[in-house]
N, C-alpha and C. Protein backbone atom coordinates (compact mmCIF):
# COMPACT_ATOMS: atom_id res chain seq x y z
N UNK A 1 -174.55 -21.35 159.32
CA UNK A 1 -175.90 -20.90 159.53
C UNK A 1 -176.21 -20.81 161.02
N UNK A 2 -175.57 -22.04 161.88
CA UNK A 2 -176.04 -22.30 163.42
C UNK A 2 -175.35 -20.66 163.90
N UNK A 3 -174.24 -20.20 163.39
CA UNK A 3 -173.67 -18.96 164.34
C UNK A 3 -174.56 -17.78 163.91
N UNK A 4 -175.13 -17.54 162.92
CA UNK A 4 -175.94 -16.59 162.64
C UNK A 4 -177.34 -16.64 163.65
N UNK A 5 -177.62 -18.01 163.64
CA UNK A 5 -178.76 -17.85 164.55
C UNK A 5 -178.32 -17.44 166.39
N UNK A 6 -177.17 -17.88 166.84
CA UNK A 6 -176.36 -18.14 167.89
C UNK A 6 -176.44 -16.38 168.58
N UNK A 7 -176.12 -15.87 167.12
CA UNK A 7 -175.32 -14.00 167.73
C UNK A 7 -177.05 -13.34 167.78
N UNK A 8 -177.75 -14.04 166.74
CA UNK A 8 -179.49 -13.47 166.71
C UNK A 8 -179.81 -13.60 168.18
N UNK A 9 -179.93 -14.49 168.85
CA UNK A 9 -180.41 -15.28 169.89
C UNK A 9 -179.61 -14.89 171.04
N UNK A 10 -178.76 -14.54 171.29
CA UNK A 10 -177.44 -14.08 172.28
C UNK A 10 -177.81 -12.72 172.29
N UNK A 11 -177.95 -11.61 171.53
CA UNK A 11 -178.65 -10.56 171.13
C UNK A 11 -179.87 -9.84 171.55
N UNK A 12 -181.08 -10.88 172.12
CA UNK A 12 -182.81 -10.44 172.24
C UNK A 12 -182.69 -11.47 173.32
N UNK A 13 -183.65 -10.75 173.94
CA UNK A 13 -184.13 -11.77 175.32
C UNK A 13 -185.39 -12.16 175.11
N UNK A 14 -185.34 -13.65 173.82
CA UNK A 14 -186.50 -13.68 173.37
C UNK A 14 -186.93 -14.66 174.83
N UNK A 15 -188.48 -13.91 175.57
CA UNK A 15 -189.07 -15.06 175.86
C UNK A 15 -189.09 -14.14 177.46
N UNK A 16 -188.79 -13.25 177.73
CA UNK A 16 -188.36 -12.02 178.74
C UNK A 16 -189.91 -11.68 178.94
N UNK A 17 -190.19 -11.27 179.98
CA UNK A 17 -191.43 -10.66 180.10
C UNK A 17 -191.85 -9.63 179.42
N UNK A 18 -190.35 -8.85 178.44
CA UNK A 18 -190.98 -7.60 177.99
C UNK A 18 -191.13 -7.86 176.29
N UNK A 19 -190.70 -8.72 176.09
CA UNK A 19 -190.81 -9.21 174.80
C UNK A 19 -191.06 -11.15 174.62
N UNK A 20 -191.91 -11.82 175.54
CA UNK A 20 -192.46 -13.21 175.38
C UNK A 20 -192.96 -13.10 173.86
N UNK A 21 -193.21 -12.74 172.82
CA UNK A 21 -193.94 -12.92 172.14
C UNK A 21 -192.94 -12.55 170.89
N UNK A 22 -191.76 -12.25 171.25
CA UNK A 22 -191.02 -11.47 170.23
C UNK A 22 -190.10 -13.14 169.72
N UNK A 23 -189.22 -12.95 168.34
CA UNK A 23 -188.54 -13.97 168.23
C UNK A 23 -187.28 -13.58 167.26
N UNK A 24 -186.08 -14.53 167.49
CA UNK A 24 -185.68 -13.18 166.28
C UNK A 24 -185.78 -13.61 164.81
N UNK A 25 -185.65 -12.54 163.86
CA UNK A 25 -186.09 -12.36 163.33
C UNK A 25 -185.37 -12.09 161.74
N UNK A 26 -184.95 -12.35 160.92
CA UNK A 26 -184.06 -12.51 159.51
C UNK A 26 -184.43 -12.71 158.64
N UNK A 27 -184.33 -12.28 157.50
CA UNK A 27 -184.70 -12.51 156.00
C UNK A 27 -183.72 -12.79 155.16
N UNK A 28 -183.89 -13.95 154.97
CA UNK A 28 -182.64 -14.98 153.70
C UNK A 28 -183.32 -14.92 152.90
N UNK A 29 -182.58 -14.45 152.02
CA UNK A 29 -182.99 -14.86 149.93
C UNK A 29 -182.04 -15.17 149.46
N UNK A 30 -182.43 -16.00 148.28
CA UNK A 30 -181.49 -16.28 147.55
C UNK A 30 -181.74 -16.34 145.79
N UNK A 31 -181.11 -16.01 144.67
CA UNK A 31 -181.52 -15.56 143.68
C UNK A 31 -180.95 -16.71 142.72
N UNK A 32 -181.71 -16.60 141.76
CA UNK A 32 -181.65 -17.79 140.81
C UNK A 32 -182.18 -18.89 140.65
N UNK A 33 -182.30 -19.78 141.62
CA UNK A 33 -183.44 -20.58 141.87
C UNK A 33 -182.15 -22.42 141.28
N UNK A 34 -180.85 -21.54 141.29
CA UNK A 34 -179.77 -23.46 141.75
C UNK A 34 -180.16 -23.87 141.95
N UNK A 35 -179.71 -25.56 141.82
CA UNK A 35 -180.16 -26.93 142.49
C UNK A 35 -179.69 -26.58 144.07
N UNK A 36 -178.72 -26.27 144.20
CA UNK A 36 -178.32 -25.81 145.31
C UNK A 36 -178.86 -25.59 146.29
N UNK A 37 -179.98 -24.48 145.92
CA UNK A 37 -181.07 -24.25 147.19
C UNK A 37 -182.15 -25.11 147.48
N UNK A 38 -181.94 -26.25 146.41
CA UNK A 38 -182.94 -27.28 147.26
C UNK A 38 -181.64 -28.27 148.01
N UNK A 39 -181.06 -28.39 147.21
CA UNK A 39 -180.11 -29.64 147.34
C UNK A 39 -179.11 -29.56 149.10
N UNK A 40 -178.80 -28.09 149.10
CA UNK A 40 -177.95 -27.53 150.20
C UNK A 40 -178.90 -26.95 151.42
N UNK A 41 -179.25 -25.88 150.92
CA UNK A 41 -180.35 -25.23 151.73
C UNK A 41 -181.19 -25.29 152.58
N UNK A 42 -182.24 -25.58 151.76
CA UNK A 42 -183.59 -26.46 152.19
C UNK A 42 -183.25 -27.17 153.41
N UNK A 43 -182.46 -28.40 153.03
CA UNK A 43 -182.36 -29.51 154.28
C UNK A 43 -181.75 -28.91 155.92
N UNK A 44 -180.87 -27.40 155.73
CA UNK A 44 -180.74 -26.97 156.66
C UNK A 44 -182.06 -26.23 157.79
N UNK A 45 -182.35 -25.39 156.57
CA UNK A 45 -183.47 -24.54 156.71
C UNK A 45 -184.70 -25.71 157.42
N UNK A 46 -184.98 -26.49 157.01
CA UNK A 46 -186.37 -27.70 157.48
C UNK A 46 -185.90 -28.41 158.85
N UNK A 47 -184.08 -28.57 158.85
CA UNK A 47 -183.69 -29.22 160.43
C UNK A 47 -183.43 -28.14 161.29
N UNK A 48 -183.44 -26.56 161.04
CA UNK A 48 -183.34 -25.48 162.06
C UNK A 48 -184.67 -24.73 161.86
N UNK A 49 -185.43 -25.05 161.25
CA UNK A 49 -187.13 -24.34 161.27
C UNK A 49 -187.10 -23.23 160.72
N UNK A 50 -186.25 -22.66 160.26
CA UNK A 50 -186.18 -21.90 159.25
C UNK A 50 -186.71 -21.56 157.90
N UNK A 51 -187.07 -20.20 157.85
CA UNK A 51 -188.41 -20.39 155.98
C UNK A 51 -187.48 -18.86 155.63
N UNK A 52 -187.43 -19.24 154.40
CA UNK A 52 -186.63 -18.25 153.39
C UNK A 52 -187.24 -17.74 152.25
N UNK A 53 -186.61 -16.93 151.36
CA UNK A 53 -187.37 -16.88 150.08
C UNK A 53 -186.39 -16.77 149.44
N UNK A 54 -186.65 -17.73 148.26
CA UNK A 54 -185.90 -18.36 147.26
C UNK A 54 -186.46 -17.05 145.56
N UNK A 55 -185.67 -16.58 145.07
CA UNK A 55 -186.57 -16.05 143.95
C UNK A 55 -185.73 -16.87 142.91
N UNK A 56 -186.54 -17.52 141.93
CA UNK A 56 -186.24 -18.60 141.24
C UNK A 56 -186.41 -17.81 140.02
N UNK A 57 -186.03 -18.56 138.88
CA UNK A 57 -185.91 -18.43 137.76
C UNK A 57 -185.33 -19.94 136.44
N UNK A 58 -185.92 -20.08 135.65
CA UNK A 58 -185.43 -21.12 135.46
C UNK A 58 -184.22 -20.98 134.49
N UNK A 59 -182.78 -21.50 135.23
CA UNK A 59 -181.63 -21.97 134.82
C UNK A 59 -181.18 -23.63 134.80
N UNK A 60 -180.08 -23.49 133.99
CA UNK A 60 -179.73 -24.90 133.77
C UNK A 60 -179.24 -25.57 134.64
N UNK A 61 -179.66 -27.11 134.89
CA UNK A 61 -179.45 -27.21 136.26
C UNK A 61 -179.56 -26.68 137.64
N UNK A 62 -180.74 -26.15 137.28
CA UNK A 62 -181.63 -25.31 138.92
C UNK A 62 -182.54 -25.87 139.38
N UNK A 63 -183.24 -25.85 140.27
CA UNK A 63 -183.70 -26.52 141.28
C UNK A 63 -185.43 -26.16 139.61
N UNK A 64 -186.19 -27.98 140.25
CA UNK A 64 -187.11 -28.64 139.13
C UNK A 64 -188.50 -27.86 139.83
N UNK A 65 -189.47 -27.63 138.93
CA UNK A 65 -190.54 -27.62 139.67
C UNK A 65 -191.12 -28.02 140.56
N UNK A 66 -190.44 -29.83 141.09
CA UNK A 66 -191.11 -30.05 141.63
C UNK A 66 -190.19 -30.03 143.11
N UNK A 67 -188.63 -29.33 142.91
CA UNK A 67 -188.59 -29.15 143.85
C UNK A 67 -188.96 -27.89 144.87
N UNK A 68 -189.25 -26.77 143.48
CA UNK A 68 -190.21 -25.48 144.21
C UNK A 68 -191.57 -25.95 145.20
N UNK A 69 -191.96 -26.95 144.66
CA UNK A 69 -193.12 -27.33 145.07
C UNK A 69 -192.63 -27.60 146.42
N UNK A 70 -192.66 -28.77 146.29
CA UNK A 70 -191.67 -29.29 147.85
C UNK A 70 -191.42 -28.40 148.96
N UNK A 71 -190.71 -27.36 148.72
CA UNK A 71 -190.07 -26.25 149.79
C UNK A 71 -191.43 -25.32 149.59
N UNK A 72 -192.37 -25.07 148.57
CA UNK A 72 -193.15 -23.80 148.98
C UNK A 72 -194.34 -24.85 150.44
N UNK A 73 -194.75 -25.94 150.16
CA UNK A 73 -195.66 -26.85 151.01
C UNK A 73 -194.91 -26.75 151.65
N UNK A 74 -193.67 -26.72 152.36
CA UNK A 74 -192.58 -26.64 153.54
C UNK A 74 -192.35 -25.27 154.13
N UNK A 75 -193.25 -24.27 153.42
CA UNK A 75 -193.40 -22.87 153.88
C UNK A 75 -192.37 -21.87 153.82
N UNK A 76 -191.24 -22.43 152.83
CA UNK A 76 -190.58 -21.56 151.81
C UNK A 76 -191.24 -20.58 151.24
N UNK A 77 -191.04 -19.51 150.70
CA UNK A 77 -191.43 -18.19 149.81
C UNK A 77 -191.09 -18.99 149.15
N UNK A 78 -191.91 -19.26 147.58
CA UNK A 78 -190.39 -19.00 146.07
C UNK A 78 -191.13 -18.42 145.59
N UNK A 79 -190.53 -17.00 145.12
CA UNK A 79 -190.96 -15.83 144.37
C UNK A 79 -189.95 -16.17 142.66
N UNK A 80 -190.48 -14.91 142.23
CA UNK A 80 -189.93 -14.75 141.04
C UNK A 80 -188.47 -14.18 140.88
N UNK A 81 -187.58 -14.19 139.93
CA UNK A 81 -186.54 -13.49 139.39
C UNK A 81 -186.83 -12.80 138.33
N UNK A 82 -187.48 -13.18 137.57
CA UNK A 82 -188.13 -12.67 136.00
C UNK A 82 -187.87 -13.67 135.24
N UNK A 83 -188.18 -13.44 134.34
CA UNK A 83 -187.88 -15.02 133.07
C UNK A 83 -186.68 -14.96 132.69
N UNK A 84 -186.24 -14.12 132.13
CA UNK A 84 -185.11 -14.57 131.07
C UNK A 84 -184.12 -13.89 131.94
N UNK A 85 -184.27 -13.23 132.96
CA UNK A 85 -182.97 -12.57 133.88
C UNK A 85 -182.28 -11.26 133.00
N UNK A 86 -182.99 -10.34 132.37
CA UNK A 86 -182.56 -9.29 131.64
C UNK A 86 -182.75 -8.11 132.80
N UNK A 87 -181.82 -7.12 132.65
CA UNK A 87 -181.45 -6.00 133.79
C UNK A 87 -182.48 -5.11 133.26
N UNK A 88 -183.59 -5.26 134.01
CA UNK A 88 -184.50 -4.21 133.72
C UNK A 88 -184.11 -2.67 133.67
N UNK A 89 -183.25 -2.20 134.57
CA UNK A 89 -183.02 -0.91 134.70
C UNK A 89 -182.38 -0.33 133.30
N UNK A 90 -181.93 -1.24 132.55
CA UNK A 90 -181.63 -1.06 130.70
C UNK A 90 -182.51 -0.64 130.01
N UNK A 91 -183.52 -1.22 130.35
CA UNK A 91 -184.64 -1.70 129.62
C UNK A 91 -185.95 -0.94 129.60
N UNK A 92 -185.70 0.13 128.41
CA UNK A 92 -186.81 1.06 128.69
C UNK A 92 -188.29 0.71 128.09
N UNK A 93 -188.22 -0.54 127.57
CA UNK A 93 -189.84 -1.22 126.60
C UNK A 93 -190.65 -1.81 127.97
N UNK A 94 -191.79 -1.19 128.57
CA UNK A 94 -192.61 -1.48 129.52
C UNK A 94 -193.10 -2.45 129.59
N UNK A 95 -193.77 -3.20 127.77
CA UNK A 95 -194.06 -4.57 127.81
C UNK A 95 -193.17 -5.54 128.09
N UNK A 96 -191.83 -5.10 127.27
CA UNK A 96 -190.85 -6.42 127.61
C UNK A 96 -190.53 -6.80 129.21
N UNK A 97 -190.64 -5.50 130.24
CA UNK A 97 -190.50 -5.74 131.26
C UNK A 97 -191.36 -6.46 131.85
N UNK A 98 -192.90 -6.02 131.41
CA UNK A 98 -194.29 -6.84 132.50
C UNK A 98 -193.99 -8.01 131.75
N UNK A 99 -193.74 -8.24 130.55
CA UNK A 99 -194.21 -9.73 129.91
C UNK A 99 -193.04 -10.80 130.61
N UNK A 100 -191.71 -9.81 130.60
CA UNK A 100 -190.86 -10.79 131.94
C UNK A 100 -191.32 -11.17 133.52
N UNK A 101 -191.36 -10.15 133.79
CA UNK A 101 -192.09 -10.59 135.00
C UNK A 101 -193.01 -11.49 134.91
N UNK A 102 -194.57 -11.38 134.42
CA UNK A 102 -195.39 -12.02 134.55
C UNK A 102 -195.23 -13.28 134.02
N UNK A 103 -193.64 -13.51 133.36
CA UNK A 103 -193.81 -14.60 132.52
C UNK A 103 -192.93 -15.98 134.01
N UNK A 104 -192.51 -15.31 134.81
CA UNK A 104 -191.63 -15.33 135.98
C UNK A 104 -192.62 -15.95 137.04
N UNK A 105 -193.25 -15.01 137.30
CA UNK A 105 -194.91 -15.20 137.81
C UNK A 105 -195.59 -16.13 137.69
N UNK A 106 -195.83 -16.77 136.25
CA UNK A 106 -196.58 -17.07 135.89
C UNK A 106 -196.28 -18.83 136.47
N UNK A 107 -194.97 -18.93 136.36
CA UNK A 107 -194.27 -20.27 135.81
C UNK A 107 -194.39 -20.47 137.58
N UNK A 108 -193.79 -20.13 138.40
CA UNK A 108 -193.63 -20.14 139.77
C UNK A 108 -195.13 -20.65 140.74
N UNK A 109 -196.03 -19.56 140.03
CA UNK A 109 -197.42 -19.91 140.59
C UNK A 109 -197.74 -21.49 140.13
N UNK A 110 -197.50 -21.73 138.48
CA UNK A 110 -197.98 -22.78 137.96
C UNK A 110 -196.78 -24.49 138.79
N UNK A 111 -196.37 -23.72 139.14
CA UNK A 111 -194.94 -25.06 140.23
C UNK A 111 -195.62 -25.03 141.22
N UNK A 112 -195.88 -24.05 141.82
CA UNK A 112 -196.13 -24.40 143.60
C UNK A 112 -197.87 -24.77 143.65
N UNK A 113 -198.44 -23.75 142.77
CA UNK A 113 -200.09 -23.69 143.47
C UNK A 113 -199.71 -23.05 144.47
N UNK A 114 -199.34 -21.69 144.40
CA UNK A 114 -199.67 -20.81 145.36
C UNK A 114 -198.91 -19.35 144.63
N UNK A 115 -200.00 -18.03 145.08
CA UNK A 115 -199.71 -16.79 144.20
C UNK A 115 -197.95 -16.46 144.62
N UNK A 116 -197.89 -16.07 143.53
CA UNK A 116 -196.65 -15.03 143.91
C UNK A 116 -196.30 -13.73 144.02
N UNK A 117 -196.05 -13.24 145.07
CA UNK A 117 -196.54 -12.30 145.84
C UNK A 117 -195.05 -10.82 145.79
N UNK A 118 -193.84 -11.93 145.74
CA UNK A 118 -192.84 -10.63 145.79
C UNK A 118 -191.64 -11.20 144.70
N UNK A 119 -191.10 -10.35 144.24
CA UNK A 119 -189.66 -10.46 143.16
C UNK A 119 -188.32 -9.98 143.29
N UNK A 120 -187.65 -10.45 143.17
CA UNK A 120 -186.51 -9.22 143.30
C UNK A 120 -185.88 -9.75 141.59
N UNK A 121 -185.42 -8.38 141.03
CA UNK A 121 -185.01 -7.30 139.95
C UNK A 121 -183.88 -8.23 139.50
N UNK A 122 -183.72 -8.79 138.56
CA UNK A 122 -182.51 -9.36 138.37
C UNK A 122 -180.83 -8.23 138.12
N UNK A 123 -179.98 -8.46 138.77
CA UNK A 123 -179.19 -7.43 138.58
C UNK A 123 -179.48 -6.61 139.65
N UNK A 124 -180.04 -7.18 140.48
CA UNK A 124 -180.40 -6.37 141.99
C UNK A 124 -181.14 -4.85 141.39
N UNK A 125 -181.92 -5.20 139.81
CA UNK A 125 -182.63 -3.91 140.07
C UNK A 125 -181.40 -3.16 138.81
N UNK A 126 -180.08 -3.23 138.94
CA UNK A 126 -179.40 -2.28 138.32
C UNK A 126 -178.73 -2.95 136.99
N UNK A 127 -177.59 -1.81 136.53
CA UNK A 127 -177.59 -1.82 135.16
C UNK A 127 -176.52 -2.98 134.46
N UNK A 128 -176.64 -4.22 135.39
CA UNK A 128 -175.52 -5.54 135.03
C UNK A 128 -173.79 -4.61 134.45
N UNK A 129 -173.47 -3.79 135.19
CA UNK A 129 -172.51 -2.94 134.99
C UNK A 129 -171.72 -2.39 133.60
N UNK A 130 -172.94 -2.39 133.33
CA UNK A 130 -173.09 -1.47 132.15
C UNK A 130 -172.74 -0.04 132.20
N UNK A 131 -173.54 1.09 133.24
CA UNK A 131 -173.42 2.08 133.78
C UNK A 131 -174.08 2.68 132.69
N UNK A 132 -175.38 2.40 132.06
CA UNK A 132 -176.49 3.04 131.46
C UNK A 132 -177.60 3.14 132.20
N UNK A 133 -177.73 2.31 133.13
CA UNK A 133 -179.16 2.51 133.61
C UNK A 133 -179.79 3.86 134.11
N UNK A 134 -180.65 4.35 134.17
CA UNK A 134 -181.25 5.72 134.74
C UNK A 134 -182.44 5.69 135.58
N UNK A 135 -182.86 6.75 135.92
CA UNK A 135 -183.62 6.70 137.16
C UNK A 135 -184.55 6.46 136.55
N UNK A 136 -185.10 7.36 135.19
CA UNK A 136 -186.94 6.67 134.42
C UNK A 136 -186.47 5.11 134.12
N UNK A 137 -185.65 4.60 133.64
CA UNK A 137 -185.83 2.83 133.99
C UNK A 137 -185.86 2.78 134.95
N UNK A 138 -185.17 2.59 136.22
CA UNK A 138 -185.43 2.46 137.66
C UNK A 138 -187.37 2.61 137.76
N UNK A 139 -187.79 3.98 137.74
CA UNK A 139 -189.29 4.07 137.56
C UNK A 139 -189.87 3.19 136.61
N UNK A 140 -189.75 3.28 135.72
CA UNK A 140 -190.55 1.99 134.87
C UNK A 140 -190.77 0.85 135.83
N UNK A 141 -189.42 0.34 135.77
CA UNK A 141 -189.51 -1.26 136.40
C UNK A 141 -190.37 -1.47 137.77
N UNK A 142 -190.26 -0.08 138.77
CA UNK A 142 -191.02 -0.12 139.97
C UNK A 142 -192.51 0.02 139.76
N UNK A 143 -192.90 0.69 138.35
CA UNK A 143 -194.10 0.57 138.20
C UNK A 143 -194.94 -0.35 137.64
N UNK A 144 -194.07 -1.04 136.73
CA UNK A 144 -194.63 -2.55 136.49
C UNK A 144 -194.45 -3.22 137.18
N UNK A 145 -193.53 -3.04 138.54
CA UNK A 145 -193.69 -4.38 139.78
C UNK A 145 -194.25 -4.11 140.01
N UNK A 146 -195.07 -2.88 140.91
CA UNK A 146 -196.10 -2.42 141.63
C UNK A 146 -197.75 -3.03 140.93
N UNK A 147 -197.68 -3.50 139.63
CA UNK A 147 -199.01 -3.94 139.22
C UNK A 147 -198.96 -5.28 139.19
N UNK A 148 -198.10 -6.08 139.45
CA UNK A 148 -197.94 -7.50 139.50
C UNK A 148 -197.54 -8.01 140.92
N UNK A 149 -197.17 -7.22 141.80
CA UNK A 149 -196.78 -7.51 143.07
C UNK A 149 -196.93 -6.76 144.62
N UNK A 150 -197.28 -7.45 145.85
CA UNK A 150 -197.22 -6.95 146.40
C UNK A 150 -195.60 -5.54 147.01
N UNK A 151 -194.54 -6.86 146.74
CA UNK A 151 -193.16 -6.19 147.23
C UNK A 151 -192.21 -6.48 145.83
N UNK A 152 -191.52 -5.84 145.52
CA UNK A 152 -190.30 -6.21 144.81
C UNK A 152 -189.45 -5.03 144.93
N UNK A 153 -187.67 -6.20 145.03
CA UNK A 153 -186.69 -5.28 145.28
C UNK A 153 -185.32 -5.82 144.62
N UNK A 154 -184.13 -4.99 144.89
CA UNK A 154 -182.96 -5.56 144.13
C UNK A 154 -182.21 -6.29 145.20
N UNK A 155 -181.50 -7.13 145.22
CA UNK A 155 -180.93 -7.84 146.18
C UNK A 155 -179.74 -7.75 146.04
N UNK A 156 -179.09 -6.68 145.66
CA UNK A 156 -177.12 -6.26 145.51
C UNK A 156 -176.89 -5.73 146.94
């Protein structure tokens, strides 16, 4: 993690008269919501000041509500994955999609006490390599994120 920040920082002349205000700048996610990302993660992320977004979902042996809690008061993101982790881009029933999501949503908000704001697509969005998915699923799914979220995306 320290060399990623090392080549960021070696890179920008943060702190230069022409950019004092600039810093650099990265977006870590991570999908599933493992014990891992509290257990591994986190403790890096909190001793290098680092805030990520975690999109969780609940699996066996994955990180507990109350460790979402924990890292979102620590100024972690934890967004959603969806509930049951089904490849939306399959999935042409509009309810089954919002009722995943929101059911994703729902559980995340009710851990942290705080909204949830962005998701990423389980299957990064696509067709768990199937090679059915199509562009009106693709549309579906962006249009039921778009009513439950500010951002959502696939993370492949």
């Amino acid at each position: 993690m320290s060399t990623i920040i090392n080549k960021i920082e070696s890179n920008l002349s943060v702190g230069s008269d022409n950019n004092k205000n600039l810093r650099p700048l990265v977006t870590i996610s991570f999908d599933d919501g493992y014990a891992s990302d509290y257990n591994v993660v986190f403790p890096i992320f909190k001793e290098l000041g680092l805030r990520g977004t975690f999109y969780a979902l609940p699996v066996p042996n994955g990180a507990t509500d109350e460790h979402m809690a924990e890292m979102a008061q620590a100024g972690q993101e934890i967004a959603t994955h969806g509930g049951a982790h089904i490849p939306y881009n399959i999935q042409p029933d509009v309810a089954t999609i919002y009722n995943d999501m929101l059911a994703g949503k729902k559980r995340i908000e009710k851990a942290t006490n705080k909204e949830v704001l962005t998701m990423a697509y389980p299957f990064g969005g696509g067709d768990s390599g199937t090679g059915t998915g199509t562009i009106e699923n693709a549309l579906i799914t962006q249009n039921v994120a778009g009513g439950l979220f500010e951002a959502a995306r696939g993370t492949r």
